[in-house]
Protein backbone atom coordinates (compact mmCIF):
# COMPACT_ATOMS: atom_id res chain seq x y z
CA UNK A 1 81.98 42.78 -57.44
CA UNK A 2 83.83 45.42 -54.61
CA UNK A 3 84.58 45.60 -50.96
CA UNK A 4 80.97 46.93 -50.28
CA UNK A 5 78.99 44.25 -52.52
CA UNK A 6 80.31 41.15 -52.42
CA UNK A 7 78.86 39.33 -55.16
CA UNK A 8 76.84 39.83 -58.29
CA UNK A 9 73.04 40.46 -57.31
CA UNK A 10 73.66 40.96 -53.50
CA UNK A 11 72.64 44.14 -51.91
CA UNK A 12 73.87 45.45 -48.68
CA UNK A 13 71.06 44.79 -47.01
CA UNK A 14 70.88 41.16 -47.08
CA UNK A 15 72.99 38.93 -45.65
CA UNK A 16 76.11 38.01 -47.30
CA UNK A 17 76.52 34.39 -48.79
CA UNK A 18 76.93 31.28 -46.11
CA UNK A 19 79.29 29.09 -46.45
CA UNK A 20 78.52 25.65 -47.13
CA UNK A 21 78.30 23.71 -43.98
CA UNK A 22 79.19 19.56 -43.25
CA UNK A 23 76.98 17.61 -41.91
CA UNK A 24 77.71 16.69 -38.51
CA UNK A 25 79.27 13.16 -38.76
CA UNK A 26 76.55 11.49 -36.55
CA UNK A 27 73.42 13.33 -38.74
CA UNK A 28 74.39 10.12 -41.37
CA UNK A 29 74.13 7.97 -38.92
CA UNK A 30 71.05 8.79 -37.42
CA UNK A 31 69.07 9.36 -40.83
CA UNK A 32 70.20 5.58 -41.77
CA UNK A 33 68.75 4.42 -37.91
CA UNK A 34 65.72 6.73 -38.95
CA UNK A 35 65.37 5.26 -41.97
CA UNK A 36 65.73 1.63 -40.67
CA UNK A 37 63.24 2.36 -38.45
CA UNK A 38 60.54 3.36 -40.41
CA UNK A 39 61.61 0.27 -42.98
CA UNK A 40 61.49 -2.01 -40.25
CA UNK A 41 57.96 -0.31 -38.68
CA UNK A 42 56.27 -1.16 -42.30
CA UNK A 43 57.41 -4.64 -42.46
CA UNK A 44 55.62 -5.09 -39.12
CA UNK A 45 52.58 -3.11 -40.29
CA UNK A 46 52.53 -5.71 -43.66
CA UNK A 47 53.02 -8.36 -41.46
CA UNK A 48 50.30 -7.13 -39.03
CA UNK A 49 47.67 -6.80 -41.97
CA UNK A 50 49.08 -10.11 -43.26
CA UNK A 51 48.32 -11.88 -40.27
CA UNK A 52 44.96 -10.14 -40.22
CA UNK A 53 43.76 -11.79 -43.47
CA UNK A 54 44.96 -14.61 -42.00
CA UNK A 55 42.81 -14.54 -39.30
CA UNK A 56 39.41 -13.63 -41.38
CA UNK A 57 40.52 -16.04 -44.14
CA UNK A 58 38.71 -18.85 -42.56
CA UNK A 59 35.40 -16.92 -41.52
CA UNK A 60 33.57 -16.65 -44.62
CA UNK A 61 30.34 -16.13 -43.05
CA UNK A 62 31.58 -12.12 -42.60
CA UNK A 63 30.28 -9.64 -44.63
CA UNK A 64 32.65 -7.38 -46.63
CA UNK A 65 32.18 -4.49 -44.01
CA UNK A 66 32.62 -6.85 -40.88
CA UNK A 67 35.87 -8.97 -42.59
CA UNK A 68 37.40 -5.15 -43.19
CA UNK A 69 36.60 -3.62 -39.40
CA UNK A 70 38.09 -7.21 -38.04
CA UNK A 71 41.00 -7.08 -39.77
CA UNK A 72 41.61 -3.17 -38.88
CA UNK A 73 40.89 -3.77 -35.52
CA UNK A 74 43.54 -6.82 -35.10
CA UNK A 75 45.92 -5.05 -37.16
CA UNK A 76 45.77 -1.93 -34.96
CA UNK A 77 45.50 -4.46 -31.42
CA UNK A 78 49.28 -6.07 -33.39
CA UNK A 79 50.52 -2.66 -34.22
CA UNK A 80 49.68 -1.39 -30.60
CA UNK A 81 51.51 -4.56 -28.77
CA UNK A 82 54.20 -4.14 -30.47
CA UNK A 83 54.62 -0.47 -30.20
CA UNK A 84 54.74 -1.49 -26.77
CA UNK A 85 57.10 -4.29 -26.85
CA UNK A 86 59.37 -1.88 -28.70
CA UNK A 87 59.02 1.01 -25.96
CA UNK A 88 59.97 -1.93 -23.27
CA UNK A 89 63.38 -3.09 -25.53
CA UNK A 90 64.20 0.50 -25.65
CA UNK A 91 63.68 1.42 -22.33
CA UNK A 92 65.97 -1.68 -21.25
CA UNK A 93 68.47 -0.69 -23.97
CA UNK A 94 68.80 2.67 -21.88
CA UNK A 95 68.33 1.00 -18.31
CA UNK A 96 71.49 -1.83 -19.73
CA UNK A 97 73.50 1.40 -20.98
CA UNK A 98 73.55 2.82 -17.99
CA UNK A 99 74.47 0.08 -15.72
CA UNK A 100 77.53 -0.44 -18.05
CA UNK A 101 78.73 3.08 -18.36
CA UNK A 102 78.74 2.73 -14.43
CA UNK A 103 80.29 0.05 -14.29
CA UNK A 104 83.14 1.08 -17.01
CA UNK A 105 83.55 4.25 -14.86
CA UNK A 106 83.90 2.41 -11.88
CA UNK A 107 86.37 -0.38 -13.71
CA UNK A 108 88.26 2.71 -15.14
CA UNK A 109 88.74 4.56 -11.40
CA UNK A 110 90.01 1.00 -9.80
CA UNK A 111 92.22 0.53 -12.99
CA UNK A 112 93.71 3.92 -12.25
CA UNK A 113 94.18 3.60 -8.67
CA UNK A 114 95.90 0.62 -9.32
CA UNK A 115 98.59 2.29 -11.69
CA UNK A 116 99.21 5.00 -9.37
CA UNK A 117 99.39 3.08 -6.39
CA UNK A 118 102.26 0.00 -8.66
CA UNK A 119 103.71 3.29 -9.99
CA UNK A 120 104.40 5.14 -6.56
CA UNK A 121 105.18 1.37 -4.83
CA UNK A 122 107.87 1.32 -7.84
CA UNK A 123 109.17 4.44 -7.77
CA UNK A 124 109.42 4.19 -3.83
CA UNK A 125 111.49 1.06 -4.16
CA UNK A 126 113.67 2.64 -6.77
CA UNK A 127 114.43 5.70 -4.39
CA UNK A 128 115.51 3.02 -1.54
CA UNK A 129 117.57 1.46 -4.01
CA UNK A 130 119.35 4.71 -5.51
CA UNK A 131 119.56 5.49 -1.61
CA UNK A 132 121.12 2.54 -0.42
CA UNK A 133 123.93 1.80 -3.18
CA UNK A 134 124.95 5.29 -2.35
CA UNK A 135 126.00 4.97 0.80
């Protein structure tokens, strides 16, 4: 190793070694919410097919074939409603989210006005005061 290579191996033309970088602090938190996700997605999917022998269970009259295209077609109607119904929960999520942040900015700003406006009513009497007992 010297100034001009700085490590075994490297040559001056590549670039030099990177450091090791953290994760950002939220990147653990949204692989976990990834990964519940997709755990929670294939418990409805074997719940979905579940249901789907369910339904066919009782029609015995169905051929291999037809018991097989029923079952994928109610498991894909399942999946499809409730790809929906989770694209309406987030949507409100957001839509709920926003209305509060609104509302905590606008609670925050009357908060503050408040403060100033006790603080300068105080500090207004206390200048009378200071005034008065002097002369």
């Amino acid at each position: 190793m010297n100034a001009r290579n700085p490590s075994p191996g490297h040559h001056p033309s590549e670039p030099g070694p990177q450091k090791a970088r953290l994760p950002h602090p939220s990147a653990g938190k949204e692989f976990s919410n990834q990964v519940e996700g997709y755990l929670l997605w294939q418990a409805r999917v074997t719940e979905s097919e579940q249901r789907a022998r369910e339904f066919t269970a009782p029609l015995d009259w169905l051929t291999t074939s037809q018991r097989v295209a029923i079952e994928q077609a109610y498991t894909a109607d399942s999946l499809r409603r409730a790809r929906a119904d989770l694209e309406h929960i987030a949507a409100r999520c957001a839509s709920l989210r926003a209305e509060y942040e609104h509302r905590y900015r606008q609670l925050r700003r009357h908060c503050l006005a408040w403060t100033l406006t006790v603080g300068t009513a105080l500090t207004a009497v206390t200048t009378a005061l200071a005034f008065l007992r002097t002369h």
